[in-house]
N, C-alpha and C. Protein backbone atom coordinates (compact mmCIF):
# COMPACT_ATOMS: atom_id res chain seq x y z
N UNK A 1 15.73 -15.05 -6.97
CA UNK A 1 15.70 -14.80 -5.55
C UNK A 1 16.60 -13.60 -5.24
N UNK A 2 15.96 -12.18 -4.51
CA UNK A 2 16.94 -11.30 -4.03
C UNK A 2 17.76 -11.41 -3.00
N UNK A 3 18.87 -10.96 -2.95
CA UNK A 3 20.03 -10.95 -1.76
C UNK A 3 20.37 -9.54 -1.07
N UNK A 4 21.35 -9.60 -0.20
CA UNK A 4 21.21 -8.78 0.66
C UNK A 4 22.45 -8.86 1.32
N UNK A 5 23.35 -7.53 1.53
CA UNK A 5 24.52 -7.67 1.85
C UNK A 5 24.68 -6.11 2.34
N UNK A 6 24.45 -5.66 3.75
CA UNK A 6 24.44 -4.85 4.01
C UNK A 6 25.21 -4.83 5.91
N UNK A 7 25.61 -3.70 5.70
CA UNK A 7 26.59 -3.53 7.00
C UNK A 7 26.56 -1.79 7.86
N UNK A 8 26.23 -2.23 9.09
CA UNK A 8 25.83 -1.29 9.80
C UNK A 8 26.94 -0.55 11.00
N UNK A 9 27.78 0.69 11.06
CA UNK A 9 28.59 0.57 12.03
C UNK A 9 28.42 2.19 12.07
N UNK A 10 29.01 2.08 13.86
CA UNK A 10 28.82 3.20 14.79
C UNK A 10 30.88 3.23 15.11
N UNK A 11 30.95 4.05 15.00
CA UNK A 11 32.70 4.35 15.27
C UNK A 11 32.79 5.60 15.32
N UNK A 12 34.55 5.77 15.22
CA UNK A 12 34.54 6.86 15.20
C UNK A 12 36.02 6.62 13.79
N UNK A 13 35.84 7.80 13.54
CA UNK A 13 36.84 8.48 12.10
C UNK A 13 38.25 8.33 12.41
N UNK A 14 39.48 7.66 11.73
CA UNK A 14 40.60 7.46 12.16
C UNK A 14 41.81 8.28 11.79
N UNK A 15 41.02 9.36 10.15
CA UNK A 15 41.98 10.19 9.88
C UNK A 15 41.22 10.70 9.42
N UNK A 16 41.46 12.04 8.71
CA UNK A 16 40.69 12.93 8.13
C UNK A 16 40.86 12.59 6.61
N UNK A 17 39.60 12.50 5.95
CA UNK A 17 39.33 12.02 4.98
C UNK A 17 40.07 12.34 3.70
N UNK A 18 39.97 11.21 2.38
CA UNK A 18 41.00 12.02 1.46
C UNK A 18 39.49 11.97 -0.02
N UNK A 19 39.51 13.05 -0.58
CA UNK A 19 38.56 13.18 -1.45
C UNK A 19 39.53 13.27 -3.07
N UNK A 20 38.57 12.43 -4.08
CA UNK A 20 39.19 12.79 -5.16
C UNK A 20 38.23 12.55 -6.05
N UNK A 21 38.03 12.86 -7.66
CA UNK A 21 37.39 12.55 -8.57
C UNK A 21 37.81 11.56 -9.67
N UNK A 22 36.66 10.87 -10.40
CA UNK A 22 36.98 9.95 -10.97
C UNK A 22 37.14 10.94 -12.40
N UNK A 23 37.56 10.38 -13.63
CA UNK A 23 37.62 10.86 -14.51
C UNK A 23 36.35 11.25 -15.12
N UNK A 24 35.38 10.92 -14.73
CA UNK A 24 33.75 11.42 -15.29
C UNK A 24 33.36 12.67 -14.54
N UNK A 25 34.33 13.12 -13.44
CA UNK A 25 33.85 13.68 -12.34
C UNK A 25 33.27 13.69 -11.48
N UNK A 26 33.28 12.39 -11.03
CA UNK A 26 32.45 11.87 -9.63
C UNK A 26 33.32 11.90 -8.81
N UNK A 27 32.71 12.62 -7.25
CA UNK A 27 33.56 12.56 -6.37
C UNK A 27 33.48 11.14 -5.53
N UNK A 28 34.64 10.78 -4.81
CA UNK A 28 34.70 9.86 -3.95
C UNK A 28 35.74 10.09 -2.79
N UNK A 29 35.19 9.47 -2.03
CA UNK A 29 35.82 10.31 -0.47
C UNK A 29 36.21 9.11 0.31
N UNK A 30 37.14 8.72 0.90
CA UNK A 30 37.98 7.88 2.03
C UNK A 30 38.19 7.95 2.93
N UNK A 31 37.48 7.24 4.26
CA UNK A 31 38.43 7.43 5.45
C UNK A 31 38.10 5.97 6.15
N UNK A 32 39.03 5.66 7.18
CA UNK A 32 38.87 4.80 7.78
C UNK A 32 38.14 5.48 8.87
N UNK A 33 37.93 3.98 9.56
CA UNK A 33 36.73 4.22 11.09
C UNK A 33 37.19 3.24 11.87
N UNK A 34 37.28 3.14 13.28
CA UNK A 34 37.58 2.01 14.30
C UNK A 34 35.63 2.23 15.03
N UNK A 35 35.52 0.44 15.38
CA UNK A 35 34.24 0.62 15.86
C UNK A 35 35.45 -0.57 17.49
N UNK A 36 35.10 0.03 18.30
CA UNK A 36 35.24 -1.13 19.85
C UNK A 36 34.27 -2.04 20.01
N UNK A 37 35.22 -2.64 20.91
CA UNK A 37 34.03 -3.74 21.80
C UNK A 37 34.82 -3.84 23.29
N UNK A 38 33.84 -3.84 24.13
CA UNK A 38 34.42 -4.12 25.35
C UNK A 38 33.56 -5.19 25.88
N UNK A 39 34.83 -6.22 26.44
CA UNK A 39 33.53 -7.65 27.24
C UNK A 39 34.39 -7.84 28.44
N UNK A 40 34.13 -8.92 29.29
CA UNK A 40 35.03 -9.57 30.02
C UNK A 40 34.95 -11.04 30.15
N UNK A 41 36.70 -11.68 29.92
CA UNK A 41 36.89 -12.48 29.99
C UNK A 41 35.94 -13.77 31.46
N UNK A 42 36.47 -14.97 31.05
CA UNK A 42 35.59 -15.60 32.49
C UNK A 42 36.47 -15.61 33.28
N UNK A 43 38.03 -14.90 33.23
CA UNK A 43 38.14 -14.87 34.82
C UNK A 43 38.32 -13.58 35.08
N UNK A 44 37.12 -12.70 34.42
CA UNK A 44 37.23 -11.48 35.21
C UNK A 44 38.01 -10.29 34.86
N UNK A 45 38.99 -10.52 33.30
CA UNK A 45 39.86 -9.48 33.41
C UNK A 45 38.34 -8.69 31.60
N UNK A 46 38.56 -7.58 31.92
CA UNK A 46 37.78 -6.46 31.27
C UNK A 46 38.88 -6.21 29.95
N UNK A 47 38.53 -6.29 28.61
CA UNK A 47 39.13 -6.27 27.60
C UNK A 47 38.82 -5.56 26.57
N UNK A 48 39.12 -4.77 25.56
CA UNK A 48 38.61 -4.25 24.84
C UNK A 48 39.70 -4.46 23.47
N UNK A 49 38.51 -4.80 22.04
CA UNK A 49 38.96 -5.03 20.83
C UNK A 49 38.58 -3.40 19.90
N UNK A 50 39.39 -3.31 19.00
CA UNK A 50 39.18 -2.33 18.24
C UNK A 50 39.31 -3.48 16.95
N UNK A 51 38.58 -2.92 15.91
CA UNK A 51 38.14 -3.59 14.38
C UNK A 51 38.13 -1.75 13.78
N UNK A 52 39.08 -2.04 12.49
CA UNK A 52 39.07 -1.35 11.75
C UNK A 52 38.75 -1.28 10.39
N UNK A 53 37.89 -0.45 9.67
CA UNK A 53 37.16 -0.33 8.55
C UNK A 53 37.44 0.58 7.67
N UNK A 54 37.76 0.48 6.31
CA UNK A 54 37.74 1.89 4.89
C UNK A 54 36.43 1.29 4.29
N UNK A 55 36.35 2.77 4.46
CA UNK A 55 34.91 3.65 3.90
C UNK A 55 34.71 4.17 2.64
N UNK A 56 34.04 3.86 1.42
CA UNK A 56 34.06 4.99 0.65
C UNK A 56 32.91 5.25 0.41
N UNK A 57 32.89 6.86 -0.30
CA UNK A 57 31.47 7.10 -0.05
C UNK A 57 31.57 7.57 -1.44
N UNK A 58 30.31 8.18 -2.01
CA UNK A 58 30.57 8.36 -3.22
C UNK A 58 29.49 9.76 -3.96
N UNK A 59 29.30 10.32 -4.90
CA UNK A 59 28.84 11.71 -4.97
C UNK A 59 28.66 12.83 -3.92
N UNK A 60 27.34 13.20 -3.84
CA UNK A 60 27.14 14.33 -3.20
C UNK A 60 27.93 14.11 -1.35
N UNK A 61 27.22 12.77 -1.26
CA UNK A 61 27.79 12.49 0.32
C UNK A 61 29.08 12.74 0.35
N UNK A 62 29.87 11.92 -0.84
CA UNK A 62 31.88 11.90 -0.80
C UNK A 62 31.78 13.66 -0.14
N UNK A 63 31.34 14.52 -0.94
CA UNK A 63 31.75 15.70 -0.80
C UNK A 63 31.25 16.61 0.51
N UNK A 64 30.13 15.75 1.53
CA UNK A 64 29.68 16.16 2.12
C UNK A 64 30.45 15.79 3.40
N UNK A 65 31.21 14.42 3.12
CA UNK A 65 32.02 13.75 3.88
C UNK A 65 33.45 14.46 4.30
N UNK A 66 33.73 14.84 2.60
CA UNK A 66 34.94 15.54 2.72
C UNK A 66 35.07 17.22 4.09
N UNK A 67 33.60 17.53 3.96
CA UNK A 67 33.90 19.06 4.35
C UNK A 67 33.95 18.49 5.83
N UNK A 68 32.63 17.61 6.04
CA UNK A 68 32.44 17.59 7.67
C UNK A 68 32.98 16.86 8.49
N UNK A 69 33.63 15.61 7.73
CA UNK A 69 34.01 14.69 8.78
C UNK A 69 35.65 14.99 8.62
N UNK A 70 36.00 14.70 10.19
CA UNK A 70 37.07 15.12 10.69
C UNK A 70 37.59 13.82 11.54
N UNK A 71 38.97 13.44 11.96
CA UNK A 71 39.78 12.43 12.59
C UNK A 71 38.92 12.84 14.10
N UNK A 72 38.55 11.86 14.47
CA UNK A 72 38.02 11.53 15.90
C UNK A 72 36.24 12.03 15.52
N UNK A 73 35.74 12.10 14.77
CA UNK A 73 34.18 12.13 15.38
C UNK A 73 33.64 10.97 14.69
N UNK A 74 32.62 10.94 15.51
CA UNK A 74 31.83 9.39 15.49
C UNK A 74 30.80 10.13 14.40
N UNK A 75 30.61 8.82 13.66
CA UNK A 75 29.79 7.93 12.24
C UNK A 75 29.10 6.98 12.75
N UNK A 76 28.18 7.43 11.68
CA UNK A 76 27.01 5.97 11.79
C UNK A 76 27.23 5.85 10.12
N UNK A 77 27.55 4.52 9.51
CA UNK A 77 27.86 4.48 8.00
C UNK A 77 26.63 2.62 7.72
N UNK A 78 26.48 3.18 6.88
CA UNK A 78 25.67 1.68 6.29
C UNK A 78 25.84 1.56 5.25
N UNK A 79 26.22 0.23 4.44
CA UNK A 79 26.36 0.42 3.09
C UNK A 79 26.27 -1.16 3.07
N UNK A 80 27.02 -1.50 1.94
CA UNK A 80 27.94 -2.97 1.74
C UNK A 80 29.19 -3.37 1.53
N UNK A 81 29.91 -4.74 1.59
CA UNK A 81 31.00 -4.92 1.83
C UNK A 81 31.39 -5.17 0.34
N UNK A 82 32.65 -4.68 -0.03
CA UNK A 82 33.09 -4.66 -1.68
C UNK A 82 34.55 -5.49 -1.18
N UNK A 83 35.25 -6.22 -1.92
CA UNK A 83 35.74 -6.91 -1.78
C UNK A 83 36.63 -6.20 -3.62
N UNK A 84 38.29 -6.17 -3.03
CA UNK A 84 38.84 -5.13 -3.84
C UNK A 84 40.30 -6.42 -3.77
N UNK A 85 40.30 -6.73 -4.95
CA UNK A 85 41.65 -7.18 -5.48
C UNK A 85 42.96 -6.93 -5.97
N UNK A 86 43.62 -7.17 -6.00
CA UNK A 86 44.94 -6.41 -6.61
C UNK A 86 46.51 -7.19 -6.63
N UNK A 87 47.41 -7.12 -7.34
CA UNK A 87 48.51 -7.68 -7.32
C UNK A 87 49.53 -7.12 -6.23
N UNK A 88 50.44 -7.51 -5.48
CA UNK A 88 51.32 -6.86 -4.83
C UNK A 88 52.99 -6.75 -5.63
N UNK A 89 53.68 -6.28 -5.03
CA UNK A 89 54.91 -6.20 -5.80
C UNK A 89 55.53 -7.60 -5.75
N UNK A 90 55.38 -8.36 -4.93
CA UNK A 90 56.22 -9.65 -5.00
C UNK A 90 54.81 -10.57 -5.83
N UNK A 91 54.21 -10.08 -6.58
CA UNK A 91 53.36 -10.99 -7.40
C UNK A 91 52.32 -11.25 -6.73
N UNK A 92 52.23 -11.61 -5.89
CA UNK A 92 51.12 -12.10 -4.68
C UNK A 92 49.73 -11.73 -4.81
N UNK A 93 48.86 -12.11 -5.56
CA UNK A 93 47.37 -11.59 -5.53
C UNK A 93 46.61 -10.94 -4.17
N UNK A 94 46.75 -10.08 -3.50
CA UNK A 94 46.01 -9.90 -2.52
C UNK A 94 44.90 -9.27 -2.51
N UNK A 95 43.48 -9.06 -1.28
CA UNK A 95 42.45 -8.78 -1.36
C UNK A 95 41.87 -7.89 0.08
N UNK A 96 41.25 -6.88 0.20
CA UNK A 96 40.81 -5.95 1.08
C UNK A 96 39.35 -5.78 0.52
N UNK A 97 39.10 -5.96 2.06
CA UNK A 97 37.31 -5.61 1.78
C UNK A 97 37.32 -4.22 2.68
N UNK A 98 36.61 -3.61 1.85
CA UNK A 98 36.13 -1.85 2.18
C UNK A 98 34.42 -1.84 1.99
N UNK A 99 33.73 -1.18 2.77
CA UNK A 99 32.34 -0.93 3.12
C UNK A 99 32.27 0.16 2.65
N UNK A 100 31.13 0.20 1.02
CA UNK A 100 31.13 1.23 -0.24
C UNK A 100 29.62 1.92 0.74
N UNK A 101 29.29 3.05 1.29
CA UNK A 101 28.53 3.69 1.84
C UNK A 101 26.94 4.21 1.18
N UNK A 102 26.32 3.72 1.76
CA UNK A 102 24.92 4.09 0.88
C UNK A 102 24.75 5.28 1.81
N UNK A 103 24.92 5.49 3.35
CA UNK A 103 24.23 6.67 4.30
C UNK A 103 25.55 6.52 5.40
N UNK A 104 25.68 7.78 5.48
CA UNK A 104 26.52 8.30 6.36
C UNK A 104 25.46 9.47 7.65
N UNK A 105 25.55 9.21 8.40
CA UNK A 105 25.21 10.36 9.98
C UNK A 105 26.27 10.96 10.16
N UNK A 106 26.50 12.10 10.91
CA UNK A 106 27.08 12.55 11.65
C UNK A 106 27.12 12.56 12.59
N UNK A 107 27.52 11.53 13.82
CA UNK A 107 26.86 11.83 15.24
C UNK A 107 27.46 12.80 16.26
N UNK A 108 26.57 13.34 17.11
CA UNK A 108 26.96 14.14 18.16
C UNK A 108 26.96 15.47 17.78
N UNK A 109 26.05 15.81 16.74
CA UNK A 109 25.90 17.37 16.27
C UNK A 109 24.05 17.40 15.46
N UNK A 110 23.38 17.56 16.36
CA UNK A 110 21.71 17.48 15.78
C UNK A 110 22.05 17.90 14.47
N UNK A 111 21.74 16.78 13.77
CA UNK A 111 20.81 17.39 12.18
C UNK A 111 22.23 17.07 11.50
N UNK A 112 23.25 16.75 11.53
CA UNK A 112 24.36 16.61 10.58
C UNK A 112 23.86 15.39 9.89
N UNK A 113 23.40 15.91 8.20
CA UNK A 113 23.64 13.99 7.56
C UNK A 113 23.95 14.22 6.39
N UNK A 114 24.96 13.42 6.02
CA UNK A 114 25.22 13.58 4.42
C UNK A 114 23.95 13.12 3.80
N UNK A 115 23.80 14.10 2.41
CA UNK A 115 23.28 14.01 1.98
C UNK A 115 23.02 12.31 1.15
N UNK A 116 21.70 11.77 0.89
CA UNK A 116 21.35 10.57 0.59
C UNK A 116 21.24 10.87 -0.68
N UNK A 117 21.75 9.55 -2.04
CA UNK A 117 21.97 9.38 -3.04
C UNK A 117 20.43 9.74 -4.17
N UNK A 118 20.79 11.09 -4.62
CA UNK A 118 19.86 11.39 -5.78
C UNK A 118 18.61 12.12 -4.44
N UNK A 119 18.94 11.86 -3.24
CA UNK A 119 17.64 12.95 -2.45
C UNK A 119 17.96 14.06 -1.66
N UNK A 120 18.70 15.14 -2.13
CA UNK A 120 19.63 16.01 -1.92
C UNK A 120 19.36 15.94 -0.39
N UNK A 121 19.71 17.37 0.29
CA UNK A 121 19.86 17.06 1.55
C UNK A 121 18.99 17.26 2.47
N UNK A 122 18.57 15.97 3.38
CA UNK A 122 17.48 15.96 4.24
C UNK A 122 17.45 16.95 5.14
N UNK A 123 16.22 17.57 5.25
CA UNK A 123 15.95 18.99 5.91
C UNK A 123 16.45 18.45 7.65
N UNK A 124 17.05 19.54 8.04
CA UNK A 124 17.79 19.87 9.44
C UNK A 124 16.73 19.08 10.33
N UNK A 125 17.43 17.74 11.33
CA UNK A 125 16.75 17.38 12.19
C UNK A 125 15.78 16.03 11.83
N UNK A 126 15.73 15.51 10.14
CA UNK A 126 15.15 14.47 10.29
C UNK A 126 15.54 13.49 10.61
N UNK A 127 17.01 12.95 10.78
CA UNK A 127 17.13 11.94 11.14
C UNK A 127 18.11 12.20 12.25
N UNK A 128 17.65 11.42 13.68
CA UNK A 128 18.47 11.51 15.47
C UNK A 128 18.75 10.24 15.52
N UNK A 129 20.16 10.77 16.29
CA UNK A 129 20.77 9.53 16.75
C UNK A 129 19.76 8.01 17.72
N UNK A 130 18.30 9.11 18.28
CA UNK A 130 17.67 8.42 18.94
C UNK A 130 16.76 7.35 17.79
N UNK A 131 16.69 7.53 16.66
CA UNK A 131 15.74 7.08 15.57
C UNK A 131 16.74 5.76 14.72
N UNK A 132 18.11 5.66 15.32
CA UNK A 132 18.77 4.39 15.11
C UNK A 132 18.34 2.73 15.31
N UNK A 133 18.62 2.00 14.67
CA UNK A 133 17.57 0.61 14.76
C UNK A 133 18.31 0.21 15.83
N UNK A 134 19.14 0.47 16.85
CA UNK A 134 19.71 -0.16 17.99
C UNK A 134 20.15 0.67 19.17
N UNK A 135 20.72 0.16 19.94
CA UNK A 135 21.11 0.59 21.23
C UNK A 135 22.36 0.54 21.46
């Protein structure tokens, strides 16, 4: 039976990204993203949550990520959730989940998209913010 573990977010960029290579020479690129929510409580007072996310992206995109994305512009990122383990200094096993990027957008600049894995880069304008599966 196949599974399915995929995650969809609209934010915006929280620092400017950090790019590096693995020892094979693959690039991989980092940044966090805050996505909001605004609701209101039932008696009326108007509230807003911020949720924060690390991103990594990985080949051609990492590097496409690295040039274009900048602290404050909004992303559209889809990927899945990786779940990253590690020891701390007081021994303590701890764990961070980071969203490993299959497609990155650029929003708010027609035609910005990192390039998609092994399909170099989609010609200027195929994919709009209006052609998103939501609202």
């Amino acid at each position: 039976m196949a599974s399915l573990a995929k995650v969809t977010l609209i934010g915006n960029v929280g620092g400017d990204p950090e790019m590096r290579y693995t020892p094979n020479g693959r690039a991989v690129t980092s940044f966090r993203m805050a996505t909001n929510r605004r609701y209101t409580t039932s008696s009326g007072e108007t509230r807003e949550e911020t949720d924060w996310f690390r991103i990594s992206v990985w080949g051609k995109q990492a590097e496409a990520c690295n040039q274009f994305v900048t602290k404050g512009k909004q992303v559209y990122v889809e990927g899945r959730l990786h779940a990253r383990n590690w020891e701390g200094q007081d021994g303590q096993v701890r764990t961070s989940l980071e969203v490993v990027a299959d497609r990155v957008l650029f929003l708010g600049k027609p035609g910005a998209v990192a390039p998609l894995p092994e399909e170099g880069v989609p010609e200027e304008g195929e994919i709009q913010p209006e052609d998103l599966p939501f609202e």
